[in-house]
PDB file of N, CA and C in Angstrom:
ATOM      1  N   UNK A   1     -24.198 -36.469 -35.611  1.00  0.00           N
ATOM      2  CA  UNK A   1     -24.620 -37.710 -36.261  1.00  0.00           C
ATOM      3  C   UNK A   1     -25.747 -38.353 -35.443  1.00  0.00           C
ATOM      4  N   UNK A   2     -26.545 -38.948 -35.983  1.00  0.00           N
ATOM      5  CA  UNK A   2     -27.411 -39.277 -35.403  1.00  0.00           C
ATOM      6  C   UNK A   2     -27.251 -40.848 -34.587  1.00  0.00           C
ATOM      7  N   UNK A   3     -27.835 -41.165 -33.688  1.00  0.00           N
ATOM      8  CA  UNK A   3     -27.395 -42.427 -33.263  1.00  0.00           C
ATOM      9  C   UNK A   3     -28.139 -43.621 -34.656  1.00  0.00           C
ATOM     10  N   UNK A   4     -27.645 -44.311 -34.650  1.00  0.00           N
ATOM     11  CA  UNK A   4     -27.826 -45.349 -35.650  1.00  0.00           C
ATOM     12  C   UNK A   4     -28.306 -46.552 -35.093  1.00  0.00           C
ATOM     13  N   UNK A   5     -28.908 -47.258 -35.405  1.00  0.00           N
ATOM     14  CA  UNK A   5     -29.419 -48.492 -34.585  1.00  0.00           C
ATOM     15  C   UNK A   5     -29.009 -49.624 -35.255  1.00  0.00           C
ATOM     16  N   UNK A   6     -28.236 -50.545 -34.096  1.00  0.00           N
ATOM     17  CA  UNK A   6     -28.161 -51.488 -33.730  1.00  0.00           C
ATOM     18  C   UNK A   6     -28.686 -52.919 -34.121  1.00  0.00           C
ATOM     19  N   UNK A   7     -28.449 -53.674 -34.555  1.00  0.00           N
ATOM     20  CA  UNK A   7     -29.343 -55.092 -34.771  1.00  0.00           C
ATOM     21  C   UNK A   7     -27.980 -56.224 -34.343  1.00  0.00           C
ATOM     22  N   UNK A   8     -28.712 -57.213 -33.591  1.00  0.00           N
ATOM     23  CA  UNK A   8     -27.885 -58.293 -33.231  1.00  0.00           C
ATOM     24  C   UNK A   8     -28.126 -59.394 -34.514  1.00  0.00           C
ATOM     25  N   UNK A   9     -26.707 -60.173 -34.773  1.00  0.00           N
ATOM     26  CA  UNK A   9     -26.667 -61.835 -35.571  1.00  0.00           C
ATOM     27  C   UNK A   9     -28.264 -61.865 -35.794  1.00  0.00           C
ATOM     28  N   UNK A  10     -28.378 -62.774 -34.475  1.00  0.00           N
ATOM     29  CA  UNK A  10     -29.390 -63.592 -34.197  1.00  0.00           C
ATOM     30  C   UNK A  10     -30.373 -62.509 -34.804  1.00  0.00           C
ATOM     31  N   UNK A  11     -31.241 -61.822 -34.805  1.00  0.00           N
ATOM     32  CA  UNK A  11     -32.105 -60.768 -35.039  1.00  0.00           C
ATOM     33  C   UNK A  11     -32.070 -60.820 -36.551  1.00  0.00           C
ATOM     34  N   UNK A  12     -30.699 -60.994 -37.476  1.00  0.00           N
ATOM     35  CA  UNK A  12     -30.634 -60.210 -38.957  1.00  0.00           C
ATOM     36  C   UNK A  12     -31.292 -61.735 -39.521  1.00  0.00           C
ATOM     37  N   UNK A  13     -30.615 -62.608 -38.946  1.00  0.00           N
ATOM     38  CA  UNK A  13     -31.198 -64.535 -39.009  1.00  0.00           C
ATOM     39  C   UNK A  13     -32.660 -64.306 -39.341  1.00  0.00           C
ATOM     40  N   UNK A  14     -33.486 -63.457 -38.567  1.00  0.00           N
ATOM     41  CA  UNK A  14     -34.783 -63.664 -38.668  1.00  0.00           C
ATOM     42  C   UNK A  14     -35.222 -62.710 -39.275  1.00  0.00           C
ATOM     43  N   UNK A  15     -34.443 -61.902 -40.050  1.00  0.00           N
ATOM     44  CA  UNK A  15     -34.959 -61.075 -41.441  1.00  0.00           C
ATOM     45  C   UNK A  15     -34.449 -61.248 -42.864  1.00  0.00           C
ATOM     46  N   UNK A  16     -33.636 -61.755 -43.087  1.00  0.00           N
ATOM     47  CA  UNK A  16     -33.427 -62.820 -44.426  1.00  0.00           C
ATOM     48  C   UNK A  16     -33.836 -62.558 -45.453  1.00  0.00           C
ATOM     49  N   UNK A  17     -35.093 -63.280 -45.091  1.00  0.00           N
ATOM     50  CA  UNK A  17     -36.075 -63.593 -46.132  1.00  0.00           C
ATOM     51  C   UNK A  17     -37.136 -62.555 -46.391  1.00  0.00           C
ATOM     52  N   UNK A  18     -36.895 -61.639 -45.536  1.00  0.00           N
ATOM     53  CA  UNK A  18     -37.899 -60.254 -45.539  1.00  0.00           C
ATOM     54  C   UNK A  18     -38.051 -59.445 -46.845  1.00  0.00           C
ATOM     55  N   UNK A  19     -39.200 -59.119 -47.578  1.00  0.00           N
ATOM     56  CA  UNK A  19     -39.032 -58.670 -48.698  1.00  0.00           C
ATOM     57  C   UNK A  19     -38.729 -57.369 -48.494  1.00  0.00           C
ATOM     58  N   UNK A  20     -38.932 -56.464 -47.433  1.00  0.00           N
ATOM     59  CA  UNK A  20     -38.370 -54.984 -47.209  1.00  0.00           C
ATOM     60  C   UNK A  20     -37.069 -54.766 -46.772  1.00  0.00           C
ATOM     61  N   UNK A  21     -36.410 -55.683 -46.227  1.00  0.00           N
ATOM     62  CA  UNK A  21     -35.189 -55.337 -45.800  1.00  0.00           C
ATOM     63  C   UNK A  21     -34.077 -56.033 -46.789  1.00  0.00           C
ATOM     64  N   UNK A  22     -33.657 -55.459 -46.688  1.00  0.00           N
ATOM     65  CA  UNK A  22     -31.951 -55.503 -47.747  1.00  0.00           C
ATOM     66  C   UNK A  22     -30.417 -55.442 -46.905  1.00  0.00           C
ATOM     67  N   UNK A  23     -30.003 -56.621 -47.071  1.00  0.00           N
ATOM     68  CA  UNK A  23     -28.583 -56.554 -46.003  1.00  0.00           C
ATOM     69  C   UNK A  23     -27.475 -56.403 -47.131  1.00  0.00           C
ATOM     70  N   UNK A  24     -26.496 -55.100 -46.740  1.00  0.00           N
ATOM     71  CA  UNK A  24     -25.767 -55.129 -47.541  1.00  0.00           C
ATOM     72  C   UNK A  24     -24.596 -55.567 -46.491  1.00  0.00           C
ATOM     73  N   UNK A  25     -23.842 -55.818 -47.849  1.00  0.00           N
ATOM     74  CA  UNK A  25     -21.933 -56.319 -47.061  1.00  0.00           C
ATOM     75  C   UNK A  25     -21.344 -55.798 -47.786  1.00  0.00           C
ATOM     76  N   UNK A  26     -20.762 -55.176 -46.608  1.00  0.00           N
ATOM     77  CA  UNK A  26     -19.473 -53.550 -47.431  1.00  0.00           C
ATOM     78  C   UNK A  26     -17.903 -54.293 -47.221  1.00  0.00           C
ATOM     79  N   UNK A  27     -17.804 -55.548 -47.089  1.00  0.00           N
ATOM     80  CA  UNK A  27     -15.724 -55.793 -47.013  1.00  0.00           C
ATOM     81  C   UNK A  27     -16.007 -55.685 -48.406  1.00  0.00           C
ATOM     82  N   UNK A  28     -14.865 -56.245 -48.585  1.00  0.00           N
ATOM     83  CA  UNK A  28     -13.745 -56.466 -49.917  1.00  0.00           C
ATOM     84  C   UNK A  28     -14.412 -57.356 -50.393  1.00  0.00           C
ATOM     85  N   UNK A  29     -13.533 -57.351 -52.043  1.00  0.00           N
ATOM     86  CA  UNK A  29     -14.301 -59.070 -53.005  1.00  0.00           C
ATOM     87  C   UNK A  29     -13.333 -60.076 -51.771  1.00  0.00           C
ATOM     88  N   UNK A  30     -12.031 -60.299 -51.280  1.00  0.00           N
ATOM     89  CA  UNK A  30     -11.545 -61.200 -51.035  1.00  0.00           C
ATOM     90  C   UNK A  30     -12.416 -61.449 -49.485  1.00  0.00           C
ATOM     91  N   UNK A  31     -12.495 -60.595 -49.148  1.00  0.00           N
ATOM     92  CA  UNK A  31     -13.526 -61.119 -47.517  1.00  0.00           C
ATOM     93  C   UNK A  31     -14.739 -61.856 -48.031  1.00  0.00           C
ATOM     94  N   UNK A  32     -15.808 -61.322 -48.816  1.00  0.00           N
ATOM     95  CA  UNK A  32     -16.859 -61.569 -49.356  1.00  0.00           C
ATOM     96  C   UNK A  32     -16.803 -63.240 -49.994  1.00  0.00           C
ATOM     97  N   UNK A  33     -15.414 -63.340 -50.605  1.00  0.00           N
ATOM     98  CA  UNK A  33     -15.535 -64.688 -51.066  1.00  0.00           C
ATOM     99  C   UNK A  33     -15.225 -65.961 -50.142  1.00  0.00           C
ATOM    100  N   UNK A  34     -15.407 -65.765 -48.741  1.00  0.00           N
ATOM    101  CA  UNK A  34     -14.920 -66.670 -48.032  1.00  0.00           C
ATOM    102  C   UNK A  34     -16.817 -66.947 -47.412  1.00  0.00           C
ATOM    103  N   UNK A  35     -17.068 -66.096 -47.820  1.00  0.00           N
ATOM    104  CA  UNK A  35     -19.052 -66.183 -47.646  1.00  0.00           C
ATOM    105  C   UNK A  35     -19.418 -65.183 -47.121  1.00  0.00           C
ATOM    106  N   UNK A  36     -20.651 -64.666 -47.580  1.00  0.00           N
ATOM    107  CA  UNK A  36     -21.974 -63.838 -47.260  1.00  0.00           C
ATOM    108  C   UNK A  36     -22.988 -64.243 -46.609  1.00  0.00           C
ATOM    109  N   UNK A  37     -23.557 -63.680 -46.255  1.00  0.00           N
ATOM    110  CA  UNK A  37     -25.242 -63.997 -45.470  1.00  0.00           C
ATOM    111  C   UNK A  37     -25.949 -63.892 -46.660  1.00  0.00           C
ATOM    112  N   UNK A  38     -26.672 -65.093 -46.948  1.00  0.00           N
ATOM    113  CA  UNK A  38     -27.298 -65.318 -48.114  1.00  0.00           C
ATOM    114  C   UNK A  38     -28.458 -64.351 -48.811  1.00  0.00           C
ATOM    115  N   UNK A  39     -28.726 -63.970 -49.933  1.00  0.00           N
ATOM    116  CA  UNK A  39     -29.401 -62.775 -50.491  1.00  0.00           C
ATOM    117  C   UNK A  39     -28.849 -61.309 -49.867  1.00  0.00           C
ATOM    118  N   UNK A  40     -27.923 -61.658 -49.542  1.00  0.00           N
ATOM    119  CA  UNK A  40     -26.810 -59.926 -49.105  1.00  0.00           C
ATOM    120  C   UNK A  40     -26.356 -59.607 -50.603  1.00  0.00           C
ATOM    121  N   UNK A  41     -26.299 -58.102 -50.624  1.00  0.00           N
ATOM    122  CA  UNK A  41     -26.064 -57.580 -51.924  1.00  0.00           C
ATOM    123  C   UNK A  41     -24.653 -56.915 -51.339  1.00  0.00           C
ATOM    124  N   UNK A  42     -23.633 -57.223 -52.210  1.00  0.00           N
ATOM    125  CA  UNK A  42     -22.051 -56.646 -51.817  1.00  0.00           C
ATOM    126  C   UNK A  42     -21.977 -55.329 -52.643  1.00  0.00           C
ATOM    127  N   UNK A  43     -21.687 -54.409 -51.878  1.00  0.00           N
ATOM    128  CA  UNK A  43     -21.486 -53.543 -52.151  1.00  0.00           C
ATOM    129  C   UNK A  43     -20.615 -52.744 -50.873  1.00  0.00           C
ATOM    130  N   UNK A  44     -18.860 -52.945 -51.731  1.00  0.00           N
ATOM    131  CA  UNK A  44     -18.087 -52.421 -51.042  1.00  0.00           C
ATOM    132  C   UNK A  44     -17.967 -50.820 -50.256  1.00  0.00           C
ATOM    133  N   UNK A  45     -17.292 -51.240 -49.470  1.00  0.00           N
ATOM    134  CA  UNK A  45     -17.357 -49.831 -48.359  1.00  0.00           C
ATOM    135  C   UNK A  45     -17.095 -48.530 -49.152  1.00  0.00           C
ATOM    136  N   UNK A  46     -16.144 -48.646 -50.059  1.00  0.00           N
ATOM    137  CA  UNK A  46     -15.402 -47.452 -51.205  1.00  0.00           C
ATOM    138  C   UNK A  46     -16.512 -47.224 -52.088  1.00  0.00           C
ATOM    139  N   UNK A  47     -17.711 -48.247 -52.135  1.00  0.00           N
ATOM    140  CA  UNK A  47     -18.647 -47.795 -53.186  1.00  0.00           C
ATOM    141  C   UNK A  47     -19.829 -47.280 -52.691  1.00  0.00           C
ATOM    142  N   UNK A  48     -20.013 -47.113 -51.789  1.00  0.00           N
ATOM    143  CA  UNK A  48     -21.317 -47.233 -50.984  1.00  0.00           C
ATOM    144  C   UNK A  48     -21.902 -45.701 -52.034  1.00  0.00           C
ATOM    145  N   UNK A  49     -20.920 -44.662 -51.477  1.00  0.00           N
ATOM    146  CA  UNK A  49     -21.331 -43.329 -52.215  1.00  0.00           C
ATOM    147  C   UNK A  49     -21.622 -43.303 -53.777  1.00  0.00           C
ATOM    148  N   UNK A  50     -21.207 -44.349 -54.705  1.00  0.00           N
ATOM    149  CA  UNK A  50     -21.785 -44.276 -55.907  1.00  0.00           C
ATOM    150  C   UNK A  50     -22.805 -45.131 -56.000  1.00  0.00           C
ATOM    151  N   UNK A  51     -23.034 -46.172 -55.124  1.00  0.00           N
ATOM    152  CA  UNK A  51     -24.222 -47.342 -55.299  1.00  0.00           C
ATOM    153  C   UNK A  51     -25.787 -46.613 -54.689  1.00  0.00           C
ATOM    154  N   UNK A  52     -25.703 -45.451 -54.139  1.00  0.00           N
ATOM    155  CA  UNK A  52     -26.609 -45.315 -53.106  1.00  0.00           C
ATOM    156  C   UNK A  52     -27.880 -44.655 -53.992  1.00  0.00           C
ATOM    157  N   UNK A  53     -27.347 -44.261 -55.255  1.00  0.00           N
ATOM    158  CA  UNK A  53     -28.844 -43.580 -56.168  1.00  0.00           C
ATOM    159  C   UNK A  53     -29.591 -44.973 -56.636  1.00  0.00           C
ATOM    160  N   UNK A  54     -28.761 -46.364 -56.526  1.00  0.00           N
ATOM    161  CA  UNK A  54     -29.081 -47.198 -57.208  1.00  0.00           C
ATOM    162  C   UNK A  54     -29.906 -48.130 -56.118  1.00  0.00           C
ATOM    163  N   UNK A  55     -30.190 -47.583 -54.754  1.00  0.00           N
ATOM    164  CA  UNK A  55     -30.515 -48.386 -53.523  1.00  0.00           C
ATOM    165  C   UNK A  55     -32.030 -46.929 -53.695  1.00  0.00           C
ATOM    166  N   UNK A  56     -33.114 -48.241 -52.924  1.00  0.00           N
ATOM    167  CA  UNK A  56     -34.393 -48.248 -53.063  1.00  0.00           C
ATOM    168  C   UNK A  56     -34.981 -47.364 -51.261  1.00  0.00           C
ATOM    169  N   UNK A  57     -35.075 -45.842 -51.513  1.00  0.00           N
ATOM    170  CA  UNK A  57     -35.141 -45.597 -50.068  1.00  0.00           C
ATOM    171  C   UNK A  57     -36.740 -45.774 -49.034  1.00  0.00           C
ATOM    172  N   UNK A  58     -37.370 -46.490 -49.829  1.00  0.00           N
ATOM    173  CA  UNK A  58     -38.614 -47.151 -48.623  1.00  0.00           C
ATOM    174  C   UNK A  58     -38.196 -48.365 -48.666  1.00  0.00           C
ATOM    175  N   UNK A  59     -37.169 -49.097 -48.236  1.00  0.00           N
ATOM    176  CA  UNK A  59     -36.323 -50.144 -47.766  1.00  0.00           C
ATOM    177  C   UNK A  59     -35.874 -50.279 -46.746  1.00  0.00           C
ATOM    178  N   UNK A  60     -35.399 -50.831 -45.842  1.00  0.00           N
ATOM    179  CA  UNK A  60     -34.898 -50.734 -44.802  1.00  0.00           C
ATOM    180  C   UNK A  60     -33.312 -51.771 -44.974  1.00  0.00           C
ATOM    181  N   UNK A  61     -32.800 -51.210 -44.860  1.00  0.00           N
ATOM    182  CA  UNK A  61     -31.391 -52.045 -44.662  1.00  0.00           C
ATOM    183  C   UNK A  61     -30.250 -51.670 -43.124  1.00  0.00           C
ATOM    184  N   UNK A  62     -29.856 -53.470 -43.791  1.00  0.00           N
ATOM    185  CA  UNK A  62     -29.062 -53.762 -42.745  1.00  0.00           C
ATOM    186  C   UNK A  62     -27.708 -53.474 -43.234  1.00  0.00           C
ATOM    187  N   UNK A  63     -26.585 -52.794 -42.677  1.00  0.00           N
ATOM    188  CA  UNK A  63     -24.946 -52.936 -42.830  1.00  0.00           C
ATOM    189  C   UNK A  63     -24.252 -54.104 -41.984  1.00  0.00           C
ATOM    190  N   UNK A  64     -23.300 -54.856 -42.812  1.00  0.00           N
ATOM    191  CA  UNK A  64     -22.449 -55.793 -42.411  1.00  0.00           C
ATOM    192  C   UNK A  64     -20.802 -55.548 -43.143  1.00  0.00           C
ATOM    193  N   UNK A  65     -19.889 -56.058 -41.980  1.00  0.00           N
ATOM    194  CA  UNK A  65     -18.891 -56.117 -42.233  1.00  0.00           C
ATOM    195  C   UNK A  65     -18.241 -56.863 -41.678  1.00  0.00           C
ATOM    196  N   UNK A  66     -16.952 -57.018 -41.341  1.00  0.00           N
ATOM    197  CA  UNK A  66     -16.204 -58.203 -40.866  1.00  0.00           C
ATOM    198  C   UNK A  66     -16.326 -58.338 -39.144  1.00  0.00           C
ATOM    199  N   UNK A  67     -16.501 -56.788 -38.885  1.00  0.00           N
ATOM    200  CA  UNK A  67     -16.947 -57.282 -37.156  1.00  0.00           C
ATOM    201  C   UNK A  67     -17.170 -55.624 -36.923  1.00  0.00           C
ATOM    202  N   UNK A  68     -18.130 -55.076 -37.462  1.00  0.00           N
ATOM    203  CA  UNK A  68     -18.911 -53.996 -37.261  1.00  0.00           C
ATOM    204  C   UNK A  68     -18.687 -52.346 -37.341  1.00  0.00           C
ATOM    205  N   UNK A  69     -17.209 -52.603 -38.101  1.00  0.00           N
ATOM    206  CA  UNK A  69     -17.136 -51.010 -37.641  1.00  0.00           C
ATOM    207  C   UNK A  69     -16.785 -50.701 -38.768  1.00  0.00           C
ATOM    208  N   UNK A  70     -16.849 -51.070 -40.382  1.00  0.00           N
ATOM    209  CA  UNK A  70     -16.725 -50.274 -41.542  1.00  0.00           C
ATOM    210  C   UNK A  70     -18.824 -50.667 -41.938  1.00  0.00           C
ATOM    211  N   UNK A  71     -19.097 -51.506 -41.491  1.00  0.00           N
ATOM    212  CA  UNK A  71     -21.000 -51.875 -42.153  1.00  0.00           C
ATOM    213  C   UNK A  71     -21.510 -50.241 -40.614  1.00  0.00           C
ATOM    214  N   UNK A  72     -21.143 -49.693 -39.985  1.00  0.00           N
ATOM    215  CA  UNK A  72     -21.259 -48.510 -39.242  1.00  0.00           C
ATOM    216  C   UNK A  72     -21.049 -47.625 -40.158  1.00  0.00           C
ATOM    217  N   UNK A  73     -19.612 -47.477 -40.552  1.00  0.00           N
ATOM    218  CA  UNK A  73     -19.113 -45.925 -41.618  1.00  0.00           C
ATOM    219  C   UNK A  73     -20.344 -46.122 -42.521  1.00  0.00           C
ATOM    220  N   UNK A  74     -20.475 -47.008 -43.311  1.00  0.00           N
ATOM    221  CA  UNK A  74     -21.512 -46.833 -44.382  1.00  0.00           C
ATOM    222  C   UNK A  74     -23.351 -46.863 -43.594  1.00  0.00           C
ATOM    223  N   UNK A  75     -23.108 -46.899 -42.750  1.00  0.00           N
ATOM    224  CA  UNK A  75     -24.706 -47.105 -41.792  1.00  0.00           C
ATOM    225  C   UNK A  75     -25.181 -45.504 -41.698  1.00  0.00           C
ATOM    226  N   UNK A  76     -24.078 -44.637 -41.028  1.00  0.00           N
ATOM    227  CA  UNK A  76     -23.877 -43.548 -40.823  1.00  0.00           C
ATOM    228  C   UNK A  76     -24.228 -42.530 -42.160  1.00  0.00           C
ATOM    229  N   UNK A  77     -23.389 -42.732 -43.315  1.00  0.00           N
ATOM    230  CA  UNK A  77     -23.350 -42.139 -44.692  1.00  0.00           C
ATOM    231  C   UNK A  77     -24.548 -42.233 -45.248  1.00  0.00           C
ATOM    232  N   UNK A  78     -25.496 -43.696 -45.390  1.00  0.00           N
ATOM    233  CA  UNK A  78     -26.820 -43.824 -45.856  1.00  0.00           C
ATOM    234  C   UNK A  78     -27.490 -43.063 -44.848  1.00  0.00           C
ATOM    235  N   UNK A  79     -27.742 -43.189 -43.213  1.00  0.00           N
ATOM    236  CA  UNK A  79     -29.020 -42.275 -42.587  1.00  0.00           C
ATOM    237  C   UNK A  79     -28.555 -41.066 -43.208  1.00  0.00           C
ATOM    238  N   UNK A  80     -27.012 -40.177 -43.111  1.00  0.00           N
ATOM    239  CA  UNK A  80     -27.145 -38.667 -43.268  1.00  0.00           C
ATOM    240  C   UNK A  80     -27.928 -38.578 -44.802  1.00  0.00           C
ATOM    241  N   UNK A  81     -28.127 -39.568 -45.840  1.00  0.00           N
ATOM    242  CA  UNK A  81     -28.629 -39.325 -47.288  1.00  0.00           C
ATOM    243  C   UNK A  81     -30.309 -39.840 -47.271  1.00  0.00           C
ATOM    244  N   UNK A  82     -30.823 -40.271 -45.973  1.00  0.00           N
ATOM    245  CA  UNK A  82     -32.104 -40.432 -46.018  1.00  0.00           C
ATOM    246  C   UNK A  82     -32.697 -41.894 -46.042  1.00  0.00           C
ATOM    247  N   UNK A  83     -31.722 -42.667 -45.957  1.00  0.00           N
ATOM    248  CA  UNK A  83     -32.380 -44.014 -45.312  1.00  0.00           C
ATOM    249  C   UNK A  83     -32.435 -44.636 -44.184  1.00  0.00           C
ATOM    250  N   UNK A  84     -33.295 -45.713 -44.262  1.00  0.00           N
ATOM    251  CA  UNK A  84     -33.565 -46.393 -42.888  1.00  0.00           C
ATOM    252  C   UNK A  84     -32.462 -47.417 -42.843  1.00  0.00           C
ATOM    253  N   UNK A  85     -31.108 -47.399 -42.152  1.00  0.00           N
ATOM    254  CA  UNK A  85     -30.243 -48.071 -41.942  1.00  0.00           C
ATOM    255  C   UNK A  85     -30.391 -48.812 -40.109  1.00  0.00           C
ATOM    256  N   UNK A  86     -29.799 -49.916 -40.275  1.00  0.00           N
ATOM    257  CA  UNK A  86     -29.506 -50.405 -39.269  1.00  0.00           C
ATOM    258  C   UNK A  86     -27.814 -51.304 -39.529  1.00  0.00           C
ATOM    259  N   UNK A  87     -27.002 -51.046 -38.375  1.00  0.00           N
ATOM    260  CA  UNK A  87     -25.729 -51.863 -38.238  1.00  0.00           C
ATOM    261  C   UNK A  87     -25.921 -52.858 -37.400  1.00  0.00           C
ATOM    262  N   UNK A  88     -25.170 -54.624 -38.371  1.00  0.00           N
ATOM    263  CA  UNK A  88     -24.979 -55.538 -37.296  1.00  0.00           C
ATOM    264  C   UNK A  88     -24.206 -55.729 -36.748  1.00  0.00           C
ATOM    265  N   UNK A  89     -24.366 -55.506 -35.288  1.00  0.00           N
ATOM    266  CA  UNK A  89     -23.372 -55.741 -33.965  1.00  0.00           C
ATOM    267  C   UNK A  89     -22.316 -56.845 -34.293  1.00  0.00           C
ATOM    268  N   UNK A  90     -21.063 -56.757 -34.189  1.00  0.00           N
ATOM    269  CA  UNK A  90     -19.901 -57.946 -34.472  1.00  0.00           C
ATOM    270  C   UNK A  90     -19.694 -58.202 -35.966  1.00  0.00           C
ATOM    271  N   UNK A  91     -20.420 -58.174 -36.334  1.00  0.00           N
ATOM    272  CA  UNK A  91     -20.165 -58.002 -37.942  1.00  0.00           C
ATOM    273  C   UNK A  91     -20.200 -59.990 -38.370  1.00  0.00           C
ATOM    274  N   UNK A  92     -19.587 -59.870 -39.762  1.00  0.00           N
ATOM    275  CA  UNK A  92     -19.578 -61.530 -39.414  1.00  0.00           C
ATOM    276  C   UNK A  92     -18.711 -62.161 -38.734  1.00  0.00           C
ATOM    277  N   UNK A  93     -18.153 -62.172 -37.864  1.00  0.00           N
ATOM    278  CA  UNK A  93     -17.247 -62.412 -37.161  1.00  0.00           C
ATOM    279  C   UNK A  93     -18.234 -63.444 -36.072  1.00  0.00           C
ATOM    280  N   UNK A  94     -19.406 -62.604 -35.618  1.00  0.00           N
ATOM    281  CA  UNK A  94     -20.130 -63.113 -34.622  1.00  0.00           C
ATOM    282  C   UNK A  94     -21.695 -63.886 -35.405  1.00  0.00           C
ATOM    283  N   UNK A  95     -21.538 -63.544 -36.600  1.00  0.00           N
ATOM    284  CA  UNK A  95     -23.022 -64.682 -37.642  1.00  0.00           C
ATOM    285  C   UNK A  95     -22.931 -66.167 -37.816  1.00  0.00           C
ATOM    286  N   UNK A  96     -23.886 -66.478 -37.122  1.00  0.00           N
ATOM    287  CA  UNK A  96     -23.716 -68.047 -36.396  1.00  0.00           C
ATOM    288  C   UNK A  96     -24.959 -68.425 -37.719  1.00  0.00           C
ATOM    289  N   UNK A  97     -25.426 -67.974 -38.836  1.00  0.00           N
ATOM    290  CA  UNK A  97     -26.605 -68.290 -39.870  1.00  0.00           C
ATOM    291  C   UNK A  97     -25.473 -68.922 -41.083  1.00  0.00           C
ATOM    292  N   UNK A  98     -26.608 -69.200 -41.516  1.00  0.00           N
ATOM    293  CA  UNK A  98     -26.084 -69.977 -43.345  1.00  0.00           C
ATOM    294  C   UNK A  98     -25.145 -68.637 -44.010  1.00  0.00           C
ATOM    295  N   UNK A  99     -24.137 -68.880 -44.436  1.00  0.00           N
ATOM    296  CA  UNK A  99     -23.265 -68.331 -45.361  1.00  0.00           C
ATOM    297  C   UNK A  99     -23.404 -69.102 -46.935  1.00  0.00           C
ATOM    298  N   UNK A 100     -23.302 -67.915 -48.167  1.00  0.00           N
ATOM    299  CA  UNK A 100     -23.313 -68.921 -49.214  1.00  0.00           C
ATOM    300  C   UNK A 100     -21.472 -68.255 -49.915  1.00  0.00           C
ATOM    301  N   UNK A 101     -21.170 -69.017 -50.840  1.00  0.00           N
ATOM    302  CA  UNK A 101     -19.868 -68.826 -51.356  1.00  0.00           C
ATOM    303  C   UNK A 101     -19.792 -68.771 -52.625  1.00  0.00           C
TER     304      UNK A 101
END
């Protein structure tokens, strides 16, 4: 597997609003509804493998999860299929930015 890279909170804060990058959030509907990082597209961990023809690969995306180690499983699954993935460190556990609900 290839090593996968890394992005800190603070770091994803200052890509947001980026028109190339795309943060997805792989928990559950019930995690998801307690808030997202705003313009995050949910797309659960169990779906990642059917959503991924429907994801844009000169994009760059970010994986999130509750504290980093299922927004990894799916970080991992997108590079082996040919995208530019990055995982955020702590997941939201450690996202100190605007959440919407």
């Amino acid at each position: 597997m290839d090593h996968i890279n890394e992005i800190a909170p603070e770091e994803v804060e200052k890509l947001v609003d980026k028109e190339n990058v795309v943060i997805i959030d792989v928990r559950e509907d019930d995690e998801v509804a307690q808030g997202m990082i705003e313009n995050a597209k949910h797309i659960a961990l169990q779906n990642i493998p059917y959503s991924k023809d429907e994801l844009d690969k000169s994009k760059d995306y970010i994986f999130v999860c509750r504290s980093g180690g299922r927004s990894m499983t799916a970080a991992s699954y997108m590079d082996e299929h040919g995208f530019k993935v990055s995982n955020m460190t702590g997941g939201m556990l450690e996202w100190k930015g605007e959440v919407i609900i």
